[in-house]
Protein backbone atom coordinates (compact mmCIF):
# COMPACT_ATOMS: atom_id res chain seq x y z
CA UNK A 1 197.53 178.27 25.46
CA UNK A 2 196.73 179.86 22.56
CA UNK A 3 192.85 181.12 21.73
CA UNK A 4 192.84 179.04 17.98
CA UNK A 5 194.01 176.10 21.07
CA UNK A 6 191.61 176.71 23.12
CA UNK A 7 188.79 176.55 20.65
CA UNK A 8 190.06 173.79 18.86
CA UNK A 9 190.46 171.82 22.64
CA UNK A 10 186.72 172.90 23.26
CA UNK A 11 185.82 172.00 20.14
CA UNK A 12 187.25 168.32 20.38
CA UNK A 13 185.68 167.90 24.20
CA UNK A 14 182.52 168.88 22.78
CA UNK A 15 182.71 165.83 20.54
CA UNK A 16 184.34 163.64 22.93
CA UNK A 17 181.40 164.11 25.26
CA UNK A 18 178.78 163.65 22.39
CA UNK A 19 180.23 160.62 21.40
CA UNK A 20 181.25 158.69 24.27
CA UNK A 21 179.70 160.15 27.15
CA UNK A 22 176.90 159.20 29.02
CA UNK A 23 173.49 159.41 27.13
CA UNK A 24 170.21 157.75 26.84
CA UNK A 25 170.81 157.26 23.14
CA UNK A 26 173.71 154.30 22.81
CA UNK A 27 177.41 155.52 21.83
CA UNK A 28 176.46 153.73 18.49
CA UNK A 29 173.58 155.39 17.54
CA UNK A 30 175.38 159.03 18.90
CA UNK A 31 177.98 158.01 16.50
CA UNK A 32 175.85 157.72 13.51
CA UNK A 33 174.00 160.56 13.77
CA UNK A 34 177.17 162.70 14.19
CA UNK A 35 178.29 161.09 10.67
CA UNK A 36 174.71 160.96 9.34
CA UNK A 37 175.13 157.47 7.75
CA UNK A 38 174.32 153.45 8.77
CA UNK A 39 170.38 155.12 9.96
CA UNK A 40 167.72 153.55 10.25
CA UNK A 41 163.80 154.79 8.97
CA UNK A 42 162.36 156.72 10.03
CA UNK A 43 165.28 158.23 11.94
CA UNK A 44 167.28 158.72 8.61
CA UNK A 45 165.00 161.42 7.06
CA UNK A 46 164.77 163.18 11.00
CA UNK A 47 169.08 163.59 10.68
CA UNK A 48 169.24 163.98 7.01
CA UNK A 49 166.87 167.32 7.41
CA UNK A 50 168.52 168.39 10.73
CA UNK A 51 171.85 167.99 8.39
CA UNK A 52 170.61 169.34 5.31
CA UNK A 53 167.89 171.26 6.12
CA UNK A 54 166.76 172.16 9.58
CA UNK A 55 163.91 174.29 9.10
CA UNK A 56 162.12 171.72 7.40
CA UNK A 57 161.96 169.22 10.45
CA UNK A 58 158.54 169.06 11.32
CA UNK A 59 156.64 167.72 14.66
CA UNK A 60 155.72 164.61 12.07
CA UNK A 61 159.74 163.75 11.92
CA UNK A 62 159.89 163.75 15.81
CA UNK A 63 156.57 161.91 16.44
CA UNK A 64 157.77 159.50 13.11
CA UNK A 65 161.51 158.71 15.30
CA UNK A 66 159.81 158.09 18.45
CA UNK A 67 157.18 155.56 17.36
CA UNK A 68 159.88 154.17 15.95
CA UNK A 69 161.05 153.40 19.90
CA UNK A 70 163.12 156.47 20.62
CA UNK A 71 162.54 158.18 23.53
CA UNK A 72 162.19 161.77 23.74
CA UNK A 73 165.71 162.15 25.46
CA UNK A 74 167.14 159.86 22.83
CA UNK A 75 165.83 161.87 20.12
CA UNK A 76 167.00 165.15 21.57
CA UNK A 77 170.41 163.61 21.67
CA UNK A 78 170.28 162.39 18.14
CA UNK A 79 169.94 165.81 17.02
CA UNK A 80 172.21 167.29 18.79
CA UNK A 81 174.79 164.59 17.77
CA UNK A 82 174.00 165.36 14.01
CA UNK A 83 173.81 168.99 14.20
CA UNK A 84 177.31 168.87 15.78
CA UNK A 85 178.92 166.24 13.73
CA UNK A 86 177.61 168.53 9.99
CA UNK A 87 179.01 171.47 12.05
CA UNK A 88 182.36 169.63 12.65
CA UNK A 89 182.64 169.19 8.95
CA UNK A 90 182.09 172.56 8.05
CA UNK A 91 184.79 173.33 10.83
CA UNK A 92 186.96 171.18 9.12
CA UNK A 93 186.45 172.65 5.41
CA UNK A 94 186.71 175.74 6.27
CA UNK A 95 190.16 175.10 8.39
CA UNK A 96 191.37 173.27 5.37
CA UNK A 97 190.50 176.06 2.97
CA UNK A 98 191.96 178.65 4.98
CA UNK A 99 195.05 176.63 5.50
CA UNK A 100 195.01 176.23 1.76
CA UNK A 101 194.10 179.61 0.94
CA UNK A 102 197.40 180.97 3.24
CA UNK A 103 199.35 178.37 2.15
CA UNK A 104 200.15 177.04 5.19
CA UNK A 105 198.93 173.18 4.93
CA UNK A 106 196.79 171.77 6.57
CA UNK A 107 196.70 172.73 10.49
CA UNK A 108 196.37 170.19 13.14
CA UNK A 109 192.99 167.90 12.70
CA UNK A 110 190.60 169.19 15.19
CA UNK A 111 188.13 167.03 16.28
């Protein structure tokens, strides 16, 4: 197997596993914080920083998602799952650009 394979097969496992592997957060709410969207307050502005700007998430954003219910674990998750899903779409810009760039088309989708 190729290395650009290999990453791009570790790459989709990675996701697989964050999105419908076990967790204490449900698939559902894994799902949306991987696509930052259908949120809920407080747990919207928690993602939307980790998204758009992580070093402005503050110990008030954690404490805010789990008084909201969340457990610690579930919050933890939640992060991870939208840190990952804004890295997958950078992953997938930048393999479009290049793919653009060389003018070889778009590669293989690789999540």
């Amino acid at each position: 197997m190729a290395n650009e394979d290999r990453k791009r097969a570790a790459h989709r496992a990675l996701v697989d596993r964050l999105l419908n592997g076990k967790g204490r957060a449900s698939a559902q709410q894994r799902a949306r914080a991987f696509g930052n969207e259908g949120l809920s307050p407080p747990l919207d502005a928690l993602i939307g920083k980790v998204v758009a700007s992580p070093a402005q998430v503050t110990e008030a954003d954690l404490a805010a998602a789990k008084a909201s219910g969340l457990t610690e674990d579930q919050v933890f998750e939640l992060v991870v799952c939208a840190a990952v899903g804004h890295s997958a779409r950078l992953y997938e810009a930048g393999l479009a650009a290049l793919a653009e760039a060389t003018g070889k088309g778009r590669p293989e989708h690789a999540s």
